[in-house]
Protein backbone atom coordinates (compact mmCIF):
# COMPACT_ATOMS: atom_id res chain seq x y z
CA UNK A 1 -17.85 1.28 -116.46
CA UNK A 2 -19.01 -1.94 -118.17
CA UNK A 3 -19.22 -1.98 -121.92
CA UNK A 4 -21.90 -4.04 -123.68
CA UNK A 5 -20.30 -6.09 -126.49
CA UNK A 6 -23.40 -8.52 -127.43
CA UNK A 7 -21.20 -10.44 -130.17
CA UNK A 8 -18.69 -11.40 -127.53
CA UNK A 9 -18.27 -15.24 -127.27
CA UNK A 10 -16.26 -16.00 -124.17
CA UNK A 11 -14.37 -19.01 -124.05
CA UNK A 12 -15.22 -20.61 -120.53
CA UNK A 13 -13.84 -24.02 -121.22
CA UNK A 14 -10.61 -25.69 -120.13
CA UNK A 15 -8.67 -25.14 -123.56
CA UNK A 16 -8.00 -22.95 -126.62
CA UNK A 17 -10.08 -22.78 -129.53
CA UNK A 18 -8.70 -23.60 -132.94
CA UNK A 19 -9.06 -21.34 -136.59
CA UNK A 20 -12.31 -24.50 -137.00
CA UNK A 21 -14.42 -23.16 -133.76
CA UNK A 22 -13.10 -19.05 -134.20
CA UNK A 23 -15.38 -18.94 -137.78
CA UNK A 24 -18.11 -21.56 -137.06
CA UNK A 25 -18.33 -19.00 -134.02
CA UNK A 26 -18.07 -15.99 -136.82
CA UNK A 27 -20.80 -17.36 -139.17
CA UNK A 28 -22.47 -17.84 -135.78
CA UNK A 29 -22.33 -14.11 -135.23
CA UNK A 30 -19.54 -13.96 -132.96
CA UNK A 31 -15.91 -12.88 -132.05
CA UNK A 32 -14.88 -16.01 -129.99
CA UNK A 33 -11.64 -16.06 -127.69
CA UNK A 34 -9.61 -18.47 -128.42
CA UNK A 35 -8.26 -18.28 -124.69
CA UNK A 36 -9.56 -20.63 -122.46
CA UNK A 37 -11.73 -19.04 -118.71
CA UNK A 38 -13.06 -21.84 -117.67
CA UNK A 39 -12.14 -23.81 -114.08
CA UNK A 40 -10.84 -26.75 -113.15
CA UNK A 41 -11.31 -28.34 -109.74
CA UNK A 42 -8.26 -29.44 -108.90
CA UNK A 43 -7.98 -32.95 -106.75
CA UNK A 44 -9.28 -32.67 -103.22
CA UNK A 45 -10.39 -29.05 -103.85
CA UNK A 46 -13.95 -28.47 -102.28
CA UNK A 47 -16.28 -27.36 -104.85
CA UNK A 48 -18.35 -24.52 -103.94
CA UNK A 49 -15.70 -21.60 -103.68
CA UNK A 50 -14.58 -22.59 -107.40
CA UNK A 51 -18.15 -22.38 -107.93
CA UNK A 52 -19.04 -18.95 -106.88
CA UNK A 53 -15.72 -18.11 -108.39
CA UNK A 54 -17.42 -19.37 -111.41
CA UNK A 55 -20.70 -18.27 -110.82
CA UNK A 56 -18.98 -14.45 -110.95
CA UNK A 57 -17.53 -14.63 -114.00
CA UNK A 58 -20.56 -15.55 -115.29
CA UNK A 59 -22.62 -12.61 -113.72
CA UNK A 60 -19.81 -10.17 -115.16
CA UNK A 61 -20.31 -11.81 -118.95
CA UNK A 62 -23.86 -11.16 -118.43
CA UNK A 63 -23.46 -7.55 -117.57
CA UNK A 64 -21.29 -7.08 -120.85
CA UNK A 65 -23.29 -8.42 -122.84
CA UNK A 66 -20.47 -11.00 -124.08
CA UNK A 67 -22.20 -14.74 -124.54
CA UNK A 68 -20.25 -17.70 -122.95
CA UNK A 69 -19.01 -21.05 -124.46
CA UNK A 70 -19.70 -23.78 -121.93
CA UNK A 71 -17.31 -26.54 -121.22
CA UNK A 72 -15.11 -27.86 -118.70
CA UNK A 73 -15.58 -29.02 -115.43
CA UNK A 74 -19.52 -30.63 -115.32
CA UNK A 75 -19.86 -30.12 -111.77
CA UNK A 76 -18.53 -26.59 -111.45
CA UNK A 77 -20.82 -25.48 -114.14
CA UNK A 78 -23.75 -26.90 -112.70
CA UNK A 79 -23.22 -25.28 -109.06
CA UNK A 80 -22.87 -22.23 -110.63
CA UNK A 81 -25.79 -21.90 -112.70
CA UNK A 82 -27.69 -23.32 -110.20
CA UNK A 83 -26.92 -20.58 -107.37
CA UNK A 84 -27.55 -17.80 -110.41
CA UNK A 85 -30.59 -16.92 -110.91
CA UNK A 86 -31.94 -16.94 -114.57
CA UNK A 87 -32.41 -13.71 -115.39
CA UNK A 88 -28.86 -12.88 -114.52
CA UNK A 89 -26.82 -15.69 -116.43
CA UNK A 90 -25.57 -14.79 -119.85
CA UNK A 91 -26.32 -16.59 -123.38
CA UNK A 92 -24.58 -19.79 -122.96
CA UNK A 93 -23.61 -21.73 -126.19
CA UNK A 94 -22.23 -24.70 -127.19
CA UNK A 95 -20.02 -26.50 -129.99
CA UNK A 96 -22.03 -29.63 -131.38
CA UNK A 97 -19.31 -32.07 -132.11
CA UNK A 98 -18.84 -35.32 -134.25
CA UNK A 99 -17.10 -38.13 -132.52
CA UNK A 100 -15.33 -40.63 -134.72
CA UNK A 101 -12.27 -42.79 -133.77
CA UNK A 102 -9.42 -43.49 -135.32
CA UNK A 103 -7.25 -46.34 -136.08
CA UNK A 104 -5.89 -46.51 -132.34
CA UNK A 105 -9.44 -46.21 -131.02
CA UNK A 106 -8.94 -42.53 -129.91
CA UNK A 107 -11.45 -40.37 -130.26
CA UNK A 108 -11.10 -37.69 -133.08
CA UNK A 109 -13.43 -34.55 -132.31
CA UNK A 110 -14.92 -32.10 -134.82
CA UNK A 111 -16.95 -29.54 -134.09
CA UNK A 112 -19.82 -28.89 -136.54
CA UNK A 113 -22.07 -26.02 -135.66
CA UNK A 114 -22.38 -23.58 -132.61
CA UNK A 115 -25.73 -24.18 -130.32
CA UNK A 116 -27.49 -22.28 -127.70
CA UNK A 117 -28.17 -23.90 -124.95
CA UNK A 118 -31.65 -23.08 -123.86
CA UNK A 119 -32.84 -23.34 -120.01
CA UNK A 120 -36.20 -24.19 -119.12
């Protein structure tokens, strides 16, 4: 039996969240996991059965209800959504982030504000 938690926000990306992302995600709405679902594709690995393995996650999201935080590997994500159809893919969101570097160069991140993404 599946239950339907609609303020579910699944971590699918390829790292934990911090305490920052957990309560922009709360004033968002939702109970984000700070544990990390997302896939890699490892070096040499072909991509479609990480895709469909991807691709079923996101069906089973869907079903509960939960909405999904999108990040990690660019080309996994887009062969699964694309072999989903719409109707069966789950709210996906994302973290809009400020980029500014620091002394070394490096890139310091800071996320400002959750974001639906919205498919045409």
């Amino acid at each position: 039996m599946t239950i339907y938690e609609p303020n579910v926000l699944r971590n699918f990306t390829l790292h934990s969240q911090g305490p920052r992302e957990i309560e922009l995600a709360r004033l968002a709405g939702f109970q984000l996991s700070p544990h990390p679902e997302g896939f890699d594709l490892p070096t040499g690995t072909p991509l479609q059965p990480h895709a469909l393995r991807f691709a079923a996650q996101l069906r089973d999201a869907a079903r509960s209800g939960h909405a999904v935080l999108a990040g990690g590997h660019t080309a996994v994500w887009i062969a699964a959504v694309l072999s989903i159809p719409a109707a069966e893919l789950p709210r996906l969101y994302y973290f809009e982030t400020e980029r500014t570097r620091d002394e070394n160069g490096r890139f310091i991140f800071t996320p400002l504000r959750l974001c639906p993404i919205n498919l045409l």
